[in-house]
N, C-alpha and C. Protein backbone atom coordinates (compact mmCIF):
# COMPACT_ATOMS: atom_id res chain seq x y z
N UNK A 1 0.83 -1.18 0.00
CA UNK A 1 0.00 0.00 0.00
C UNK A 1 0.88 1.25 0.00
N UNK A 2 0.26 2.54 -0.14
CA UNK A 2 0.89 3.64 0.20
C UNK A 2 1.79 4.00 1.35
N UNK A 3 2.59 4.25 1.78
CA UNK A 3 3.34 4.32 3.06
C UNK A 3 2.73 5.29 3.79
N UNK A 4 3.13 6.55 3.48
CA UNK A 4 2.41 7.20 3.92
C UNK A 4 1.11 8.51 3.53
N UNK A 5 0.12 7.74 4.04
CA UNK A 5 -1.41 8.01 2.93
C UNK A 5 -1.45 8.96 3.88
N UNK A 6 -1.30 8.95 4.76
CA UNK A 6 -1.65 10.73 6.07
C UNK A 6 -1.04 11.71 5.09
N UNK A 7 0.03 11.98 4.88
CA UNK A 7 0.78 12.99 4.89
C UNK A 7 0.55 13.57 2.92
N UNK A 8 0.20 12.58 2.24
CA UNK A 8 -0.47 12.41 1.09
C UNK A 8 -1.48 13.10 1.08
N UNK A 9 -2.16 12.76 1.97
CA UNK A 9 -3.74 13.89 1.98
C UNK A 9 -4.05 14.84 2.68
N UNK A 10 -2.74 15.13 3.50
CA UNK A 10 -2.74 16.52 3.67
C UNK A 10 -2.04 17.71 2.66
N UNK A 11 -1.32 16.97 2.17
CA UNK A 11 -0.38 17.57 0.91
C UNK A 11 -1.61 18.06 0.13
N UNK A 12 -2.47 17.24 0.09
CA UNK A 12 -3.59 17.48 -1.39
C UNK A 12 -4.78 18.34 -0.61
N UNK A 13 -4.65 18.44 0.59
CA UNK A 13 -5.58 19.33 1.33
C UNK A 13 -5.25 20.34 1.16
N UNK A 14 -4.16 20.55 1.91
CA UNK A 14 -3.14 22.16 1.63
C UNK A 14 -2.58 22.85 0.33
N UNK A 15 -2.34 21.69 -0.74
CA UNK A 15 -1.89 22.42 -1.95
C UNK A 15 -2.92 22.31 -2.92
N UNK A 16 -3.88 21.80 -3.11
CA UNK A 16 -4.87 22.14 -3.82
C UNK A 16 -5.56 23.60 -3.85
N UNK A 17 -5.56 24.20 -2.74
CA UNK A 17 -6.12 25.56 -2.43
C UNK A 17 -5.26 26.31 -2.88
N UNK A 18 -4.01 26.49 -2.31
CA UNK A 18 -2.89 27.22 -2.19
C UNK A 18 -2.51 27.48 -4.45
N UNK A 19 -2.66 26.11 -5.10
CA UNK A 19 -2.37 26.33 -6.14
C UNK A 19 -3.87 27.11 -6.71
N UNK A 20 -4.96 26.80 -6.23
CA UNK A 20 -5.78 27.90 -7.37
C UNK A 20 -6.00 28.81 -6.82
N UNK A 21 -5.37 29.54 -5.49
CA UNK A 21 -5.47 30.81 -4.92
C UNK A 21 -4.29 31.24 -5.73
N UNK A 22 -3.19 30.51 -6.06
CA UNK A 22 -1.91 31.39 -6.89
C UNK A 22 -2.16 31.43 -8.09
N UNK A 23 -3.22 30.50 -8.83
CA UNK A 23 -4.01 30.61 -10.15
C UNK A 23 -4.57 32.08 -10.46
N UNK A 24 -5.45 32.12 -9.69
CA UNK A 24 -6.74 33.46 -9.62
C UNK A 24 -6.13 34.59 -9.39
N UNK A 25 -4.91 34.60 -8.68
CA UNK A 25 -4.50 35.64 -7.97
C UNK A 25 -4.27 36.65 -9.08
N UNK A 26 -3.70 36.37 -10.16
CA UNK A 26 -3.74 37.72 -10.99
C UNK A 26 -5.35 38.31 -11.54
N UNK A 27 -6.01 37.44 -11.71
CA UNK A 27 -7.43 37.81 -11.70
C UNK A 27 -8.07 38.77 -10.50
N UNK A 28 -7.76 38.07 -9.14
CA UNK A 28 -8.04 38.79 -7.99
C UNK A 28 -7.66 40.31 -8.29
N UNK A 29 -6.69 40.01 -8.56
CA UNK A 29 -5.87 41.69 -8.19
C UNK A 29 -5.94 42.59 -9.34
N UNK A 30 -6.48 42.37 -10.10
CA UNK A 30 -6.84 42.41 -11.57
C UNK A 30 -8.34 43.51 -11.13
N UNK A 31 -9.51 42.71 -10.72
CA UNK A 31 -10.29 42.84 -10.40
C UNK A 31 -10.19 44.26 -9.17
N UNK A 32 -9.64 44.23 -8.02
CA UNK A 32 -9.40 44.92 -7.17
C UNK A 32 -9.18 46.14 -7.89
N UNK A 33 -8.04 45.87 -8.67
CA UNK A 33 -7.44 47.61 -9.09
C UNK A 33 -6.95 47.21 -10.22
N UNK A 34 -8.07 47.40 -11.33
CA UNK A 34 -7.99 47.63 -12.92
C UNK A 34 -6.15 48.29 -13.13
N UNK A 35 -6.19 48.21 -14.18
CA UNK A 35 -5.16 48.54 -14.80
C UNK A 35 -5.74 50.07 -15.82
N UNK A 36 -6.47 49.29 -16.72
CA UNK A 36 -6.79 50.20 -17.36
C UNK A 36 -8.67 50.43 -17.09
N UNK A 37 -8.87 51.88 -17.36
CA UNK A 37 -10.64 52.33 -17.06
C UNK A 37 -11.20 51.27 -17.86
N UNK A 38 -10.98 50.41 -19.35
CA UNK A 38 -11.91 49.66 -19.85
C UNK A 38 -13.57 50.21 -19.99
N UNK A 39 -14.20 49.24 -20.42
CA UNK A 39 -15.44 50.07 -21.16
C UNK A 39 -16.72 49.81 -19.95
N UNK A 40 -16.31 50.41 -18.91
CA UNK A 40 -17.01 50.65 -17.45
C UNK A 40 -18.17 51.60 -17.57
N UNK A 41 -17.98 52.58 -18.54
CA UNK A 41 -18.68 53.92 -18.94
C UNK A 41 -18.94 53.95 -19.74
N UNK A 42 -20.97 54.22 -19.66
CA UNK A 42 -21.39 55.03 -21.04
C UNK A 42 -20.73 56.19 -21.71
N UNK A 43 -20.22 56.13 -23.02
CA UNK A 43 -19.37 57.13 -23.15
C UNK A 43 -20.62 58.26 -23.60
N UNK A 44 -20.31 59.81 -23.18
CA UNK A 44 -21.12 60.98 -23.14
C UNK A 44 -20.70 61.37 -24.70
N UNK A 45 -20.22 61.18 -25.44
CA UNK A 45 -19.33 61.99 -26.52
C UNK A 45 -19.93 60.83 -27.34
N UNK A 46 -20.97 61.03 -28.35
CA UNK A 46 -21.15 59.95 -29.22
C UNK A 46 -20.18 60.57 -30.54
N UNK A 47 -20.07 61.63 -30.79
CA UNK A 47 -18.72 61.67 -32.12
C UNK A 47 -17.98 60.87 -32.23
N UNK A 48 -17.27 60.40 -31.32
CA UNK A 48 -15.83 59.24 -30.98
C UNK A 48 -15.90 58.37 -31.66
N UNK A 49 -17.31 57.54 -31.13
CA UNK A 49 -17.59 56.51 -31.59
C UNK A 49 -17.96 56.72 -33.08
N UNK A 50 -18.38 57.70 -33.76
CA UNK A 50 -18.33 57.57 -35.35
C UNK A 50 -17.14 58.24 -35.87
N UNK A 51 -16.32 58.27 -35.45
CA UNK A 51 -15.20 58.74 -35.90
C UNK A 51 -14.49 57.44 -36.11
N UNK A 52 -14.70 56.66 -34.85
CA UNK A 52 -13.95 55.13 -34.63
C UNK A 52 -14.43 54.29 -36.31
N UNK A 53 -15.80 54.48 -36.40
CA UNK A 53 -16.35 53.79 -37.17
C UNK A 53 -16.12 54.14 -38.57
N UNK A 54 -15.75 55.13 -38.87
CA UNK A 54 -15.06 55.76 -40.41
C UNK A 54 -14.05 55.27 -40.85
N UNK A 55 -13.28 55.12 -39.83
CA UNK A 55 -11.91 53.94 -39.46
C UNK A 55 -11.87 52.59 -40.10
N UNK A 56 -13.15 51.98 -39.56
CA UNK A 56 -12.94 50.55 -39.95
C UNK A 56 -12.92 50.01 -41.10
N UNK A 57 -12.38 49.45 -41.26
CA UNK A 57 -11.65 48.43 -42.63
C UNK A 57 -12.85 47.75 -43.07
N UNK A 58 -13.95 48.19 -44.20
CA UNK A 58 -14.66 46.83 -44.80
C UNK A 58 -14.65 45.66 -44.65
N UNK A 59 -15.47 44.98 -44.77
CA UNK A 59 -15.55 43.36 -44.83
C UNK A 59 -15.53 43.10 -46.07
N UNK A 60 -14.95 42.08 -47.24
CA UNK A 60 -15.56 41.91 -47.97
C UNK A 60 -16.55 40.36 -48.24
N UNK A 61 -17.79 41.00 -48.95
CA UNK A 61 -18.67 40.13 -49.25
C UNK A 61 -18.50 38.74 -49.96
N UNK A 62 -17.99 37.71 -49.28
CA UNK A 62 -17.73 36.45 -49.52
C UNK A 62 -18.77 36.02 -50.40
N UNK A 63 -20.49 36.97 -50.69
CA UNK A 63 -21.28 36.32 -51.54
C UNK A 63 -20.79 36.51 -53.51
N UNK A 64 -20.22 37.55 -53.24
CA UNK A 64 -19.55 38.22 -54.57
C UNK A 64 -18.87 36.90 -55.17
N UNK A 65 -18.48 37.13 -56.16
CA UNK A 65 -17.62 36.40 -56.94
C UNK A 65 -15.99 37.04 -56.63
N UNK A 66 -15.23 35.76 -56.18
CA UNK A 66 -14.11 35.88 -55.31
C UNK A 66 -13.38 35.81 -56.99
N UNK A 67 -12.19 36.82 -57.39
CA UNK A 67 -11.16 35.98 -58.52
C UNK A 67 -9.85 36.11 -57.88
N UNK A 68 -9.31 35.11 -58.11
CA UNK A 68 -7.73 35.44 -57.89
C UNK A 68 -6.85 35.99 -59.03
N UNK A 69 -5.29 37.00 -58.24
CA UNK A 69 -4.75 37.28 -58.85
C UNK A 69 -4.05 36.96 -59.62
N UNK A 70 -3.94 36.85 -61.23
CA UNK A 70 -3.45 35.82 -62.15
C UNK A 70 -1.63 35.72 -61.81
N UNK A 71 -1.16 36.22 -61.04
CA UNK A 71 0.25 36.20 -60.82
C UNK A 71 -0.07 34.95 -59.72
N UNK A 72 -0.93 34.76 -58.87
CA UNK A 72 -0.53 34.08 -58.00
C UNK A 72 -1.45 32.47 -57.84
N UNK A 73 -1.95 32.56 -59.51
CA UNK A 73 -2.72 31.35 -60.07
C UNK A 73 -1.13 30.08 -59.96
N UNK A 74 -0.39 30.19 -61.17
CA UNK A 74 0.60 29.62 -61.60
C UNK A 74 1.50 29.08 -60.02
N UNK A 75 2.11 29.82 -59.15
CA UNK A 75 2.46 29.44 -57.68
C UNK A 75 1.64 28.63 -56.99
N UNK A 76 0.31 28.89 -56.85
CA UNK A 76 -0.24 28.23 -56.11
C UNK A 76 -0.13 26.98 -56.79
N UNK A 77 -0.74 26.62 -58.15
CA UNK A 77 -0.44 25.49 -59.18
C UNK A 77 0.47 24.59 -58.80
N UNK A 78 1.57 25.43 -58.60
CA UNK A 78 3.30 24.50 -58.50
C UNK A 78 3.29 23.95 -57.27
N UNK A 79 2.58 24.91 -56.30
CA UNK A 79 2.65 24.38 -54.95
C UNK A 79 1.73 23.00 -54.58
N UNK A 80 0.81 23.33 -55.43
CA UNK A 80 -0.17 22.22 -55.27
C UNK A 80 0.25 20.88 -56.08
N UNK A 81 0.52 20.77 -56.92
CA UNK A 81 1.29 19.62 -57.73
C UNK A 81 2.35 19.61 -57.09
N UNK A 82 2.98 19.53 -56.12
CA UNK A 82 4.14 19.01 -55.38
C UNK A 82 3.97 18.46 -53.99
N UNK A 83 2.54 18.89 -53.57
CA UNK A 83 1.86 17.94 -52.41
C UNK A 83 1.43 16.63 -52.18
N UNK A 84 1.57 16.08 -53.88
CA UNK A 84 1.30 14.52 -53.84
C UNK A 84 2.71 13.82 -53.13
N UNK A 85 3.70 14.41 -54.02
CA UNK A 85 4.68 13.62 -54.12
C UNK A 85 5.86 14.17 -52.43
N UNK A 86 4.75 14.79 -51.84
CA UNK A 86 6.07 14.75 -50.51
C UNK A 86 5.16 13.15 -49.40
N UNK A 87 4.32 12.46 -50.14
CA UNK A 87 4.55 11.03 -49.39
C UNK A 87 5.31 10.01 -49.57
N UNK A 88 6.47 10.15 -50.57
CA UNK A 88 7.35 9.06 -50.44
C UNK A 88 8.02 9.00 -49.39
């Protein structure tokens, strides 16, 4: 059997806690005293936010017809016909 099963389950008494109190702990303290203000506040200034939004980079519409660039037809080609033959 185990030799000693006492001292085993106090180990797992005491360090089980101890490791997810040193887990959380940056969370804890995190929590206590932010780092940064973060989005805590209705912001009063709605301009910002459309200013932010003039900013952003389009999506493009994946329903469109996608073409690729004919320079990078031929590469991809070569690359792809050389994927059989790396199973020898």
């Amino acid at each position: 059997m185990i030799p000693n099963l006492t001292s085993i389950i106090v180990i797992l008494i005491l360090g089980i806690p101890i490791l997810i109190l040193i887990m959380l702990l940056p969370a804890l303290l995190e929590l206590k005293k932010p780092k940064d203000g973060g989005p805590r506040m209705i912001m009063e200034n709605v301009s910002e936010v459309q200013t932010q939004i003039a900013h952003m980079i389009p999506i493009a519409n994946i329903e469109n017809e996608q073409r690729f660039d004919s320079a990078l037809i031929r590469p991809l080609a070569k690359i792809i016909a050389v994927l059989p033959n790396l199973e020898v």
